[in-house]
PDB file of N, CA and C in Angstrom:
ATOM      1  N   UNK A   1       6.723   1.820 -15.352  1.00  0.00           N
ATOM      2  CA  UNK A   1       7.330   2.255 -14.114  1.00  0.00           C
ATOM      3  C   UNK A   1       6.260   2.368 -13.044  1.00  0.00           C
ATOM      4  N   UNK A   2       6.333   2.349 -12.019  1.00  0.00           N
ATOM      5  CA  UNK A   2       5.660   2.534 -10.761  1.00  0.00           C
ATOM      6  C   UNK A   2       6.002   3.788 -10.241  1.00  0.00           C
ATOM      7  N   UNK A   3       4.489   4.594  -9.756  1.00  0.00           N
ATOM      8  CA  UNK A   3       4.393   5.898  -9.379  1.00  0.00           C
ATOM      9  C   UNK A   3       5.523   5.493  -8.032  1.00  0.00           C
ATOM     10  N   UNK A   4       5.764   6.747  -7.496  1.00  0.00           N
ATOM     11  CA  UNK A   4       6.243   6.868  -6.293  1.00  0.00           C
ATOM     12  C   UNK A   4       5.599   6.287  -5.230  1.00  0.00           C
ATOM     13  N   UNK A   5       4.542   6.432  -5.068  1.00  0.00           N
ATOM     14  CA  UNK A   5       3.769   6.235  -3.798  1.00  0.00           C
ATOM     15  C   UNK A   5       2.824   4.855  -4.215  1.00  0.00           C
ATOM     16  N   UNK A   6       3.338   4.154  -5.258  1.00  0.00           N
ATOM     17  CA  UNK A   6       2.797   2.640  -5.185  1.00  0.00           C
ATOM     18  C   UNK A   6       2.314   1.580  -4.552  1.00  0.00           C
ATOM     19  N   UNK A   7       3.340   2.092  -3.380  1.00  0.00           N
ATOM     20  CA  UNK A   7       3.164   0.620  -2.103  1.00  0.00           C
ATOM     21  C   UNK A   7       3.211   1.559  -1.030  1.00  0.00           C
ATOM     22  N   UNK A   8       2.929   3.022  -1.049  1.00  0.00           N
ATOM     23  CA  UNK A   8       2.124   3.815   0.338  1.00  0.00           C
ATOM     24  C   UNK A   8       1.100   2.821   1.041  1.00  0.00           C
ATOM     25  N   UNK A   9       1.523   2.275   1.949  1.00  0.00           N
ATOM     26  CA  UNK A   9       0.988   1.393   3.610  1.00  0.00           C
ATOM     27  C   UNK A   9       1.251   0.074   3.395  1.00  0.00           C
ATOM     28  N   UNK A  10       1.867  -0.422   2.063  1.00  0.00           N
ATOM     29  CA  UNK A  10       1.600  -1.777   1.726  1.00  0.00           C
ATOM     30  C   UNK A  10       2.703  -2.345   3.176  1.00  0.00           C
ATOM     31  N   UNK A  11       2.960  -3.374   3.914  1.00  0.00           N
ATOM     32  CA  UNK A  11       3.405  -3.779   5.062  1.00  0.00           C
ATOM     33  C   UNK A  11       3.878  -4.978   4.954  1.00  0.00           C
ATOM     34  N   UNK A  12       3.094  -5.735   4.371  1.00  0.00           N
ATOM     35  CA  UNK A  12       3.156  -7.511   4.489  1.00  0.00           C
ATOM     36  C   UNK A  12       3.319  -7.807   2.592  1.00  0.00           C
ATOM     37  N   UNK A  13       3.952  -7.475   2.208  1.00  0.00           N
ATOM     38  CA  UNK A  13       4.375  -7.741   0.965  1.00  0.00           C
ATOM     39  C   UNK A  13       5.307  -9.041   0.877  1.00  0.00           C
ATOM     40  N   UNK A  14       5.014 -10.375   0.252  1.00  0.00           N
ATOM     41  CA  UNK A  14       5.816 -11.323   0.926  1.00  0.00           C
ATOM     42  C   UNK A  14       6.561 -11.964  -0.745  1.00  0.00           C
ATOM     43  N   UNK A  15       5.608 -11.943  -1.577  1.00  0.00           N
ATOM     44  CA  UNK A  15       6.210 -12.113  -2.944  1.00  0.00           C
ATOM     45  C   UNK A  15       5.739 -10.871  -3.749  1.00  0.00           C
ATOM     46  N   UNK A  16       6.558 -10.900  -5.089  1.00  0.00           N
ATOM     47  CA  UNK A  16       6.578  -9.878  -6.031  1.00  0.00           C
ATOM     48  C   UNK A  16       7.377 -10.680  -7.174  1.00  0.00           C
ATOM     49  N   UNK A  17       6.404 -10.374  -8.288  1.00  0.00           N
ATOM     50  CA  UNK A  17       6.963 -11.124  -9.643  1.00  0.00           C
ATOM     51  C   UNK A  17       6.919  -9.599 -10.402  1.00  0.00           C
ATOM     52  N   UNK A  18       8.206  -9.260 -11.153  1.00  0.00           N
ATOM     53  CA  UNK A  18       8.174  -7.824 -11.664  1.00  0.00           C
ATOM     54  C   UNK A  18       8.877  -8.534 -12.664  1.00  0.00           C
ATOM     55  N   UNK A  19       8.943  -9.998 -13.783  1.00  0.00           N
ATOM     56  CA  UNK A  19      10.230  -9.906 -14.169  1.00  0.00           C
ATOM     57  C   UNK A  19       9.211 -10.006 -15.671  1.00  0.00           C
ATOM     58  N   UNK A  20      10.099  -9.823 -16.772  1.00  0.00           N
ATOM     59  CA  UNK A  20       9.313  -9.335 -18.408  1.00  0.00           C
ATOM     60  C   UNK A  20       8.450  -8.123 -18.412  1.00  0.00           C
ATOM     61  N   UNK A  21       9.078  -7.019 -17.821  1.00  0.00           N
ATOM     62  CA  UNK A  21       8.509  -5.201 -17.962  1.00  0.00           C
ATOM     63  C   UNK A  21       9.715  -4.650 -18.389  1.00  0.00           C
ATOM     64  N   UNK A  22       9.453  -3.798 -18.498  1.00  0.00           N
ATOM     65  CA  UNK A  22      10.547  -2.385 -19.045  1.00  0.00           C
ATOM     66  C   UNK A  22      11.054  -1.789 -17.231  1.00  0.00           C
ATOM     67  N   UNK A  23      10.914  -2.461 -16.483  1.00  0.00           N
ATOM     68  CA  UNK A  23      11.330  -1.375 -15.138  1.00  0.00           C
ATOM     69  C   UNK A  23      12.937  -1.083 -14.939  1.00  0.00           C
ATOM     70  N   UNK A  24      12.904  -0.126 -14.798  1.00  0.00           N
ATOM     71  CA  UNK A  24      14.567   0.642 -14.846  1.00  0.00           C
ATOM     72  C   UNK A  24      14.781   0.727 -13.365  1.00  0.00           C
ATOM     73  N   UNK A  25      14.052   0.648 -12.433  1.00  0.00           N
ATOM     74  CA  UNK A  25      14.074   1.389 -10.764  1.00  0.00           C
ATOM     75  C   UNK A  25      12.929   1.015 -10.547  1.00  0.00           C
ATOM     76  N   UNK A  26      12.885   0.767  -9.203  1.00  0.00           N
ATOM     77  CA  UNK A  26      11.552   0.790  -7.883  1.00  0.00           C
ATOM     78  C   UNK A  26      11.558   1.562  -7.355  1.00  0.00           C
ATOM     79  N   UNK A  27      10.519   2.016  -6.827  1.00  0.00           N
ATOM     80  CA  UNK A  27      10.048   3.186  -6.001  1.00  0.00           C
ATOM     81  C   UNK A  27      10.734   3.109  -4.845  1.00  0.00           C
ATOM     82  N   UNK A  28      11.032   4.311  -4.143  1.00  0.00           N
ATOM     83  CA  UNK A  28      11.906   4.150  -3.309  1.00  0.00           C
ATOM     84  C   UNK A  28      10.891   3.811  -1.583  1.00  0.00           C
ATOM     85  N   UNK A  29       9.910   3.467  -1.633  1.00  0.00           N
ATOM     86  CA  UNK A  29       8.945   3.043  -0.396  1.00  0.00           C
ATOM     87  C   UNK A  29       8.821   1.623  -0.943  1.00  0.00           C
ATOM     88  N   UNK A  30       9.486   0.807  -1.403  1.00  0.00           N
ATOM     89  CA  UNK A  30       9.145  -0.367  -2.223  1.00  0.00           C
ATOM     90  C   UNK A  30       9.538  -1.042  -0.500  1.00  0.00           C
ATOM     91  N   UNK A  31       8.440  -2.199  -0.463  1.00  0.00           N
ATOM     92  CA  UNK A  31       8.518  -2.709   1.119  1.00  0.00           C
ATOM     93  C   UNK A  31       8.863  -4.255   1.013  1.00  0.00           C
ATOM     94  N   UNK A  32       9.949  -3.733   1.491  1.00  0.00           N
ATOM     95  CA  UNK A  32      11.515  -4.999   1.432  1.00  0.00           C
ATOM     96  C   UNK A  32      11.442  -5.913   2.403  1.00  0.00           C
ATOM     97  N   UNK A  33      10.335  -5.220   4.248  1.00  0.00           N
ATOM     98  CA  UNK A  33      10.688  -5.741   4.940  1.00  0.00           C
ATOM     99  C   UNK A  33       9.940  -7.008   5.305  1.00  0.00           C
ATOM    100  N   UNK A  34       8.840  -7.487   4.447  1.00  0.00           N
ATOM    101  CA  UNK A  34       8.750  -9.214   4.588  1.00  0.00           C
ATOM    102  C   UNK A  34       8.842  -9.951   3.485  1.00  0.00           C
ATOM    103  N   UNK A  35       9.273  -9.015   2.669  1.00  0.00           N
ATOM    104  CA  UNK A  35       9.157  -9.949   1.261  1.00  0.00           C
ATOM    105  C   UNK A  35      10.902 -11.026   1.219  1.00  0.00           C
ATOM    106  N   UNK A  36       9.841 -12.277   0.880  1.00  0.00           N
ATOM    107  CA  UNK A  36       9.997 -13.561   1.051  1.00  0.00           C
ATOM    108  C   UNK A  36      10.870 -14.213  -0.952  1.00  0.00           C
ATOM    109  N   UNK A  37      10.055 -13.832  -1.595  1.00  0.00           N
ATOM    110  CA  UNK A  37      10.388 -14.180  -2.923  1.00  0.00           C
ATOM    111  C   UNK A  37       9.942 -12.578  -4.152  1.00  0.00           C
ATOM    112  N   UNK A  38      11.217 -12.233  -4.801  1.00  0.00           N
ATOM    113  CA  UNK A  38      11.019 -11.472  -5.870  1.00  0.00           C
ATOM    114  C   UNK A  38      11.896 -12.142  -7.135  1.00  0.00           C
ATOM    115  N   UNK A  39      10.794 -11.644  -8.266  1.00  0.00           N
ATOM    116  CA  UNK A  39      11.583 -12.441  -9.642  1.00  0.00           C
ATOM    117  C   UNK A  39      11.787 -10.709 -10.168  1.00  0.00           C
ATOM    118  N   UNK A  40      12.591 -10.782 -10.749  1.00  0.00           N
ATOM    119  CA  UNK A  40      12.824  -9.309 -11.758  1.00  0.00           C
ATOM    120  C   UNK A  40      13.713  -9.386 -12.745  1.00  0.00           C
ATOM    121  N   UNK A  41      13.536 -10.772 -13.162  1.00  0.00           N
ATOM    122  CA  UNK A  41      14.422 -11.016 -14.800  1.00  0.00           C
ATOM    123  C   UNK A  41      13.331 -10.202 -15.630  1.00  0.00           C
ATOM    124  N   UNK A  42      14.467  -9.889 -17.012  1.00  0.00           N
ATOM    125  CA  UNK A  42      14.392  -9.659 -18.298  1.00  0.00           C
ATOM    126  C   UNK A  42      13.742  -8.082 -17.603  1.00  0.00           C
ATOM    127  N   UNK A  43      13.970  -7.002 -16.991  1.00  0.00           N
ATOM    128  CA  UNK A  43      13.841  -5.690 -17.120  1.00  0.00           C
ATOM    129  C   UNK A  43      15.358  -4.381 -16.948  1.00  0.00           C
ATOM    130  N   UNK A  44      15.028  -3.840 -17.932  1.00  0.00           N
ATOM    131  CA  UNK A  44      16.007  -2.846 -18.393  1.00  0.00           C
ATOM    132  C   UNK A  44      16.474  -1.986 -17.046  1.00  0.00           C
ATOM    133  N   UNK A  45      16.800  -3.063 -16.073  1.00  0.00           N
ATOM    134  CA  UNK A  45      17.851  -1.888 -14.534  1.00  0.00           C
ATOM    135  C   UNK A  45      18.423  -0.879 -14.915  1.00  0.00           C
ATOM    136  N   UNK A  46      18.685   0.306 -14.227  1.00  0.00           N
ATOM    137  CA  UNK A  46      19.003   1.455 -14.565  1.00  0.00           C
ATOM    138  C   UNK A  46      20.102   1.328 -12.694  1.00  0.00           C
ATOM    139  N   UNK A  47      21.258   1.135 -12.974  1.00  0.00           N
ATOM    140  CA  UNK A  47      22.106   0.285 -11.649  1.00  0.00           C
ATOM    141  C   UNK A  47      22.993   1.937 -11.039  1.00  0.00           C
ATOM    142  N   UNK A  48      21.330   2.690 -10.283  1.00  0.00           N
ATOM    143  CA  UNK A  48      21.886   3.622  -9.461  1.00  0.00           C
ATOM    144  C   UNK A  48      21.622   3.385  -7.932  1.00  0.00           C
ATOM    145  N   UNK A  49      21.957   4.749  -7.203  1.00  0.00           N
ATOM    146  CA  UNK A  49      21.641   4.060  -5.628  1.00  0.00           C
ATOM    147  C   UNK A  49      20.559   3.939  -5.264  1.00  0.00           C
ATOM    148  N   UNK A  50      19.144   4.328  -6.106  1.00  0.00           N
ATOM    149  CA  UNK A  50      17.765   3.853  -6.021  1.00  0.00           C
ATOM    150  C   UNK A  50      17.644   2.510  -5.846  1.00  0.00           C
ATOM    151  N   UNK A  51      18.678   1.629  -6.532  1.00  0.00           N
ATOM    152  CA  UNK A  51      18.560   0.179  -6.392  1.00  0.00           C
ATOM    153  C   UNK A  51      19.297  -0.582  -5.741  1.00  0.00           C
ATOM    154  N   UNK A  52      20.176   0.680  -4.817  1.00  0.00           N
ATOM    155  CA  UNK A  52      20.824  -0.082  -3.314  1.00  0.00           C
ATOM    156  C   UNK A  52      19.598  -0.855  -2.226  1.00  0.00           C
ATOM    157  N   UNK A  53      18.594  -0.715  -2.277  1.00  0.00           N
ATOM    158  CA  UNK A  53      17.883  -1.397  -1.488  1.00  0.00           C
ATOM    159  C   UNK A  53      17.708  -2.915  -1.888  1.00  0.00           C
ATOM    160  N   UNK A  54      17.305  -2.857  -3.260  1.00  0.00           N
ATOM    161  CA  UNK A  54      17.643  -3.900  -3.844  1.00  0.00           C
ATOM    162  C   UNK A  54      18.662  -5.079  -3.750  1.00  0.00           C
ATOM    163  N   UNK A  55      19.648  -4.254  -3.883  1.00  0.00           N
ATOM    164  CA  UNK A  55      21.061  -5.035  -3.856  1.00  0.00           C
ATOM    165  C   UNK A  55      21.086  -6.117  -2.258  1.00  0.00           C
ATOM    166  N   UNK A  56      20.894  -4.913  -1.104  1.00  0.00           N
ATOM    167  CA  UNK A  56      21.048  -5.120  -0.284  1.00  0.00           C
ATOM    168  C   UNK A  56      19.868  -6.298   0.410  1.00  0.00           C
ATOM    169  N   UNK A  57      19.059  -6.493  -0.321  1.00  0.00           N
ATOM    170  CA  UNK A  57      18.218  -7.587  -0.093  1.00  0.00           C
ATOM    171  C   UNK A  57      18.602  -8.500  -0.845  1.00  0.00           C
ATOM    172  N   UNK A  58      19.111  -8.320  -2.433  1.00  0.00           N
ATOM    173  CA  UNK A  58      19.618  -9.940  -2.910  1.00  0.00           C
ATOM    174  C   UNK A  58      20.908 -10.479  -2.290  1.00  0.00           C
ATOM    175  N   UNK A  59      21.416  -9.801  -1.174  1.00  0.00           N
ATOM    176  CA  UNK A  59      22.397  -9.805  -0.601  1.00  0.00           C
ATOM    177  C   UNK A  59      22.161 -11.171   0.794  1.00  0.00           C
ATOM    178  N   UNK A  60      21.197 -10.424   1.193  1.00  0.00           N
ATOM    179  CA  UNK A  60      20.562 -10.764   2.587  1.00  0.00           C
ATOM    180  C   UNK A  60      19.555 -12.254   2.204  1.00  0.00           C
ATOM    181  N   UNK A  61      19.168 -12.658   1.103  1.00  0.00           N
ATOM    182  CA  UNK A  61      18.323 -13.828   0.586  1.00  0.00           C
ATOM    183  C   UNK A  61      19.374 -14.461  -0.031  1.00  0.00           C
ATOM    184  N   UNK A  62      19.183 -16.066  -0.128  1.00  0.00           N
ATOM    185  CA  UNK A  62      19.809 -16.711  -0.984  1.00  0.00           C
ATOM    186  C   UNK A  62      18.576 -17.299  -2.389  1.00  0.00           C
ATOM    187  N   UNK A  63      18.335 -16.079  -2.891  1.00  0.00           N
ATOM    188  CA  UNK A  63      17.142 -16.288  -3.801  1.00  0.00           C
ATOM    189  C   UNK A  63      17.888 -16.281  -5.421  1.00  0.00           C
ATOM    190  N   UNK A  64      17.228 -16.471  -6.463  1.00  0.00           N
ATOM    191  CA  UNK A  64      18.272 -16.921  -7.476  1.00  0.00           C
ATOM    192  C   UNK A  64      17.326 -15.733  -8.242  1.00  0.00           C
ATOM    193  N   UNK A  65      16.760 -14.540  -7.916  1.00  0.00           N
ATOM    194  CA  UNK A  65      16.211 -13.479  -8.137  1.00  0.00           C
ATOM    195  C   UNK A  65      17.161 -12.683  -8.869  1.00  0.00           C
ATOM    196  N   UNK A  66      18.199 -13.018  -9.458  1.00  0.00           N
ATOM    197  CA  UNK A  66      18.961 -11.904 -10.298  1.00  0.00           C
ATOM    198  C   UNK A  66      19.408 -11.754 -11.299  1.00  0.00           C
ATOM    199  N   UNK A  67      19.458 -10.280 -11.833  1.00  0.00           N
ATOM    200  CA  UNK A  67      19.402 -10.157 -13.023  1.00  0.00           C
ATOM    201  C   UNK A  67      20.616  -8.965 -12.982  1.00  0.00           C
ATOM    202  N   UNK A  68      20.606  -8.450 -14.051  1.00  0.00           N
ATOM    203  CA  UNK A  68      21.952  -7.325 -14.519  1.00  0.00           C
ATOM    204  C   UNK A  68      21.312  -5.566 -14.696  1.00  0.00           C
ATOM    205  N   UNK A  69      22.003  -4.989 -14.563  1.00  0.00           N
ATOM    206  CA  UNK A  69      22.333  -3.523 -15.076  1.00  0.00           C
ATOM    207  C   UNK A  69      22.306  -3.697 -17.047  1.00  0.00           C
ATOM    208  N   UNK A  70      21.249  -2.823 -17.237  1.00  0.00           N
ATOM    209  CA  UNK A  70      21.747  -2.588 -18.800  1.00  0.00           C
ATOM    210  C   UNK A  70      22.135  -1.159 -18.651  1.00  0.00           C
ATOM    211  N   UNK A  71      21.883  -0.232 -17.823  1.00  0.00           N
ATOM    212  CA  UNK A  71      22.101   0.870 -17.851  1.00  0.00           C
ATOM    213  C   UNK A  71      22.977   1.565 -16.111  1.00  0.00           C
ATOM    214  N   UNK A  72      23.779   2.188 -16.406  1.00  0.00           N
ATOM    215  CA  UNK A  72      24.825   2.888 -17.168  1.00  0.00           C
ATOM    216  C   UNK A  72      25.462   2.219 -18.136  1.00  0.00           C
ATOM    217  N   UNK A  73      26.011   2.309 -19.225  1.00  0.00           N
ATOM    218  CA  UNK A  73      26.820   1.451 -20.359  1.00  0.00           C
ATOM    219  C   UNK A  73      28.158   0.868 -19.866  1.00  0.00           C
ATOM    220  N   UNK A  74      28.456   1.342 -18.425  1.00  0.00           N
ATOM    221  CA  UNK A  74      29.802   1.176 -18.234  1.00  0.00           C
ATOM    222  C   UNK A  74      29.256  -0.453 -16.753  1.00  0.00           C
ATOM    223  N   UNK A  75      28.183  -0.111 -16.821  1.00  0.00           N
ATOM    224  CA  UNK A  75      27.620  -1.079 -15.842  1.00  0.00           C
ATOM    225  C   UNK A  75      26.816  -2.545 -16.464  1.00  0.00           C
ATOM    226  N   UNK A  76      26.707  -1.852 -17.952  1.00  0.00           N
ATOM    227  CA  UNK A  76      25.989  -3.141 -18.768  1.00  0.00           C
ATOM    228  C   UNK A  76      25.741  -4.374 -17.929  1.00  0.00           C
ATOM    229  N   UNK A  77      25.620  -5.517 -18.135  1.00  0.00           N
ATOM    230  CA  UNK A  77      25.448  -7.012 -17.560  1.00  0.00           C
ATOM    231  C   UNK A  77      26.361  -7.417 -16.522  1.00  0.00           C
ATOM    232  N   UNK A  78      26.362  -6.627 -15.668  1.00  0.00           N
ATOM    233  CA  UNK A  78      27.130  -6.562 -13.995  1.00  0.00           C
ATOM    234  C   UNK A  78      25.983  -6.725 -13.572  1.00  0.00           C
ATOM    235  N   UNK A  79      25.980  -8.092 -12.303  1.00  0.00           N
ATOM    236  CA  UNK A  79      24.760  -8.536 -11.460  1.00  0.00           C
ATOM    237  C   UNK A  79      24.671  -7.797 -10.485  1.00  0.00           C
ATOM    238  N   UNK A  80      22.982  -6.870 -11.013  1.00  0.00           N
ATOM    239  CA  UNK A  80      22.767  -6.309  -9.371  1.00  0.00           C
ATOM    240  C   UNK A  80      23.835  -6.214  -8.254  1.00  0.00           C
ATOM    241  N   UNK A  81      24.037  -7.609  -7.734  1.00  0.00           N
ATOM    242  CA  UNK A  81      24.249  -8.173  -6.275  1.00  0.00           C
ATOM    243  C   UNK A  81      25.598  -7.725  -6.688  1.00  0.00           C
ATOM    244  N   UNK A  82      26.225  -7.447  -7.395  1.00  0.00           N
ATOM    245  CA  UNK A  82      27.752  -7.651  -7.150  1.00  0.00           C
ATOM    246  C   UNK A  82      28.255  -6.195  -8.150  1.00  0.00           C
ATOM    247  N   UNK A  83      27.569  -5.342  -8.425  1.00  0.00           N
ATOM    248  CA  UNK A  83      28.186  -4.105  -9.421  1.00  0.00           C
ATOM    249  C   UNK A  83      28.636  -3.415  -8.559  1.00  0.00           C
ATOM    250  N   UNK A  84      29.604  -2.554  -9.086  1.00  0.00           N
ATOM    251  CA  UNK A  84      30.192  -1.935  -8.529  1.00  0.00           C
ATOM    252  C   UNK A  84      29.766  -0.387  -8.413  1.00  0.00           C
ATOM    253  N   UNK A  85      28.381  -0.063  -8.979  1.00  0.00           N
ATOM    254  CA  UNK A  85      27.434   0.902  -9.021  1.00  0.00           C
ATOM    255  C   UNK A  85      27.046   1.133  -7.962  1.00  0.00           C
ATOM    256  N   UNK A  86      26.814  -0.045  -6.946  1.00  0.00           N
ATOM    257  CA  UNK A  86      26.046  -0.049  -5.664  1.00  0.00           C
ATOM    258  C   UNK A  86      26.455   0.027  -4.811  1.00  0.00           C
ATOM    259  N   UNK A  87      28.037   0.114  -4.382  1.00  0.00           N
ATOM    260  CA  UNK A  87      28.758  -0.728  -3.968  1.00  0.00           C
ATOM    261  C   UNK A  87      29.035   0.488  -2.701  1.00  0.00           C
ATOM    262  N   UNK A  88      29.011   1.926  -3.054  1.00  0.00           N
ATOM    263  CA  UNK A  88      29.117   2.898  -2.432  1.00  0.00           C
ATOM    264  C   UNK A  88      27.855   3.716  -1.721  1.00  0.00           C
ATOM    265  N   UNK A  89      26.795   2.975  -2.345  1.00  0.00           N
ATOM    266  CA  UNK A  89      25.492   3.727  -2.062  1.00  0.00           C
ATOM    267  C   UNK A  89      24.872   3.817  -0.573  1.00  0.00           C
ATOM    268  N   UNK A  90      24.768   4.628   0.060  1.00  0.00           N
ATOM    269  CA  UNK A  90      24.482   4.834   1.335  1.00  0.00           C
ATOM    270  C   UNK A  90      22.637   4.228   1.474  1.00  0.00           C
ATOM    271  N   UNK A  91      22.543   3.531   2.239  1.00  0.00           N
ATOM    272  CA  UNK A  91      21.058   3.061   1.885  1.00  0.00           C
ATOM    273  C   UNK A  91      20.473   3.755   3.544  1.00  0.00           C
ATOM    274  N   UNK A  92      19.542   4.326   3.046  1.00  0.00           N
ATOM    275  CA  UNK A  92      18.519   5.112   4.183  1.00  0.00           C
ATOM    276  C   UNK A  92      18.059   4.448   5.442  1.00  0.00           C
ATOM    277  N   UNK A  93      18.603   5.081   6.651  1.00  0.00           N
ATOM    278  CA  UNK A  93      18.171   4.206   8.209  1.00  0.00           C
ATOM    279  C   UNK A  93      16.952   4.870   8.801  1.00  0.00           C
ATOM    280  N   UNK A  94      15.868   3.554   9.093  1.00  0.00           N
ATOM    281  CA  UNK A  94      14.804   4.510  10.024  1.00  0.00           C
ATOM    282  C   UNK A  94      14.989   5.600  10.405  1.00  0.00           C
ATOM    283  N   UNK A  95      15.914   5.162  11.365  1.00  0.00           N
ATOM    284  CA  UNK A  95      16.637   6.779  12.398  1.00  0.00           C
ATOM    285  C   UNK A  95      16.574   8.021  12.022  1.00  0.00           C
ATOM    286  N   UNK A  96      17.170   7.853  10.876  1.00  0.00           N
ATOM    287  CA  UNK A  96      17.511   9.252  10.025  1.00  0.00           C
ATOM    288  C   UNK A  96      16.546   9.788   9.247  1.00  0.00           C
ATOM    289  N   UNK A  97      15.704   9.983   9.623  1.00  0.00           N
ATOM    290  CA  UNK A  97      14.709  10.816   9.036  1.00  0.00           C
ATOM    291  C   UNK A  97      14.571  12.073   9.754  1.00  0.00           C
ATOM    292  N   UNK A  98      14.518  12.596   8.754  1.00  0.00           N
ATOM    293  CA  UNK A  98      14.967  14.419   8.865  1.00  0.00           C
ATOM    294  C   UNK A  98      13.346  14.729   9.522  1.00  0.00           C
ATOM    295  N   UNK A  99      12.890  15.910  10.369  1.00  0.00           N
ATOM    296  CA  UNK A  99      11.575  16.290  10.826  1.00  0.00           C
ATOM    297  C   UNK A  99      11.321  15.469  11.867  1.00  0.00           C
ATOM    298  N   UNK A 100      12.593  14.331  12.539  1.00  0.00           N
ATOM    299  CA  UNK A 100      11.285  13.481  13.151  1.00  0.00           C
ATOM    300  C   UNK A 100      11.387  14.147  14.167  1.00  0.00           C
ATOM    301  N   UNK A 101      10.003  13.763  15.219  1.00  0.00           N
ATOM    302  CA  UNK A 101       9.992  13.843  16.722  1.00  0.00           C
ATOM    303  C   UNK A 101      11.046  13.875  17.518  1.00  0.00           C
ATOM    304  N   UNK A 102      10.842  14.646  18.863  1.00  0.00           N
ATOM    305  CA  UNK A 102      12.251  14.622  19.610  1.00  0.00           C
ATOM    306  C   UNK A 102      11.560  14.223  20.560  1.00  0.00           C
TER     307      UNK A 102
END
């Protein structure tokens, strides 16, 4: 698994090969916004709203980057892109960050 603060400043992240690990979830600072190519076959997804960011990028790419939910049991081999795990998950807006500046 990857600490929380893994990709603290990372910016220009353009590929990522994560696929043959045990990863259940990405960190939730995982930096979506130039990455170009991710592989993440063959790891044990854990298909909560931690991995709405996810979704919402294999959504936004026409990349052949996908793989399934083994976990929840009721979510087993439902693709990322299309479970119905994700489907409700509110995914976090700049904007809304609690403390900011006025």
């Amino acid at each position: 698994q990857f600490a929380d603060n893994a990709f603290a400043g990372v910016t220009a992240l353009k590929t990522a090969h994560l696929e043959n690990n045990r990863l259940t979830q990405l960190p939730r600072n995982f930096p979506w916004d130039k990455l170009e190519t991710l592989t993440i076959s063959r790891n044990p997804w854990h298909c909560n709203c931690q991995l709405a960011p996810l979704r919402k990028w294999l959504k936004g790419n026409r990349t052949r980057a996908e793989d399934s939910c083994s976990t929840p049991a009721q979510n087993r081999g439902q693709p990322i892109r299309d479970t119905p795990a994700l489907r409700s998950c509110k995914l976090p807006t700049k904007r809304s960050r609690k403390g900011s500046r006025h």
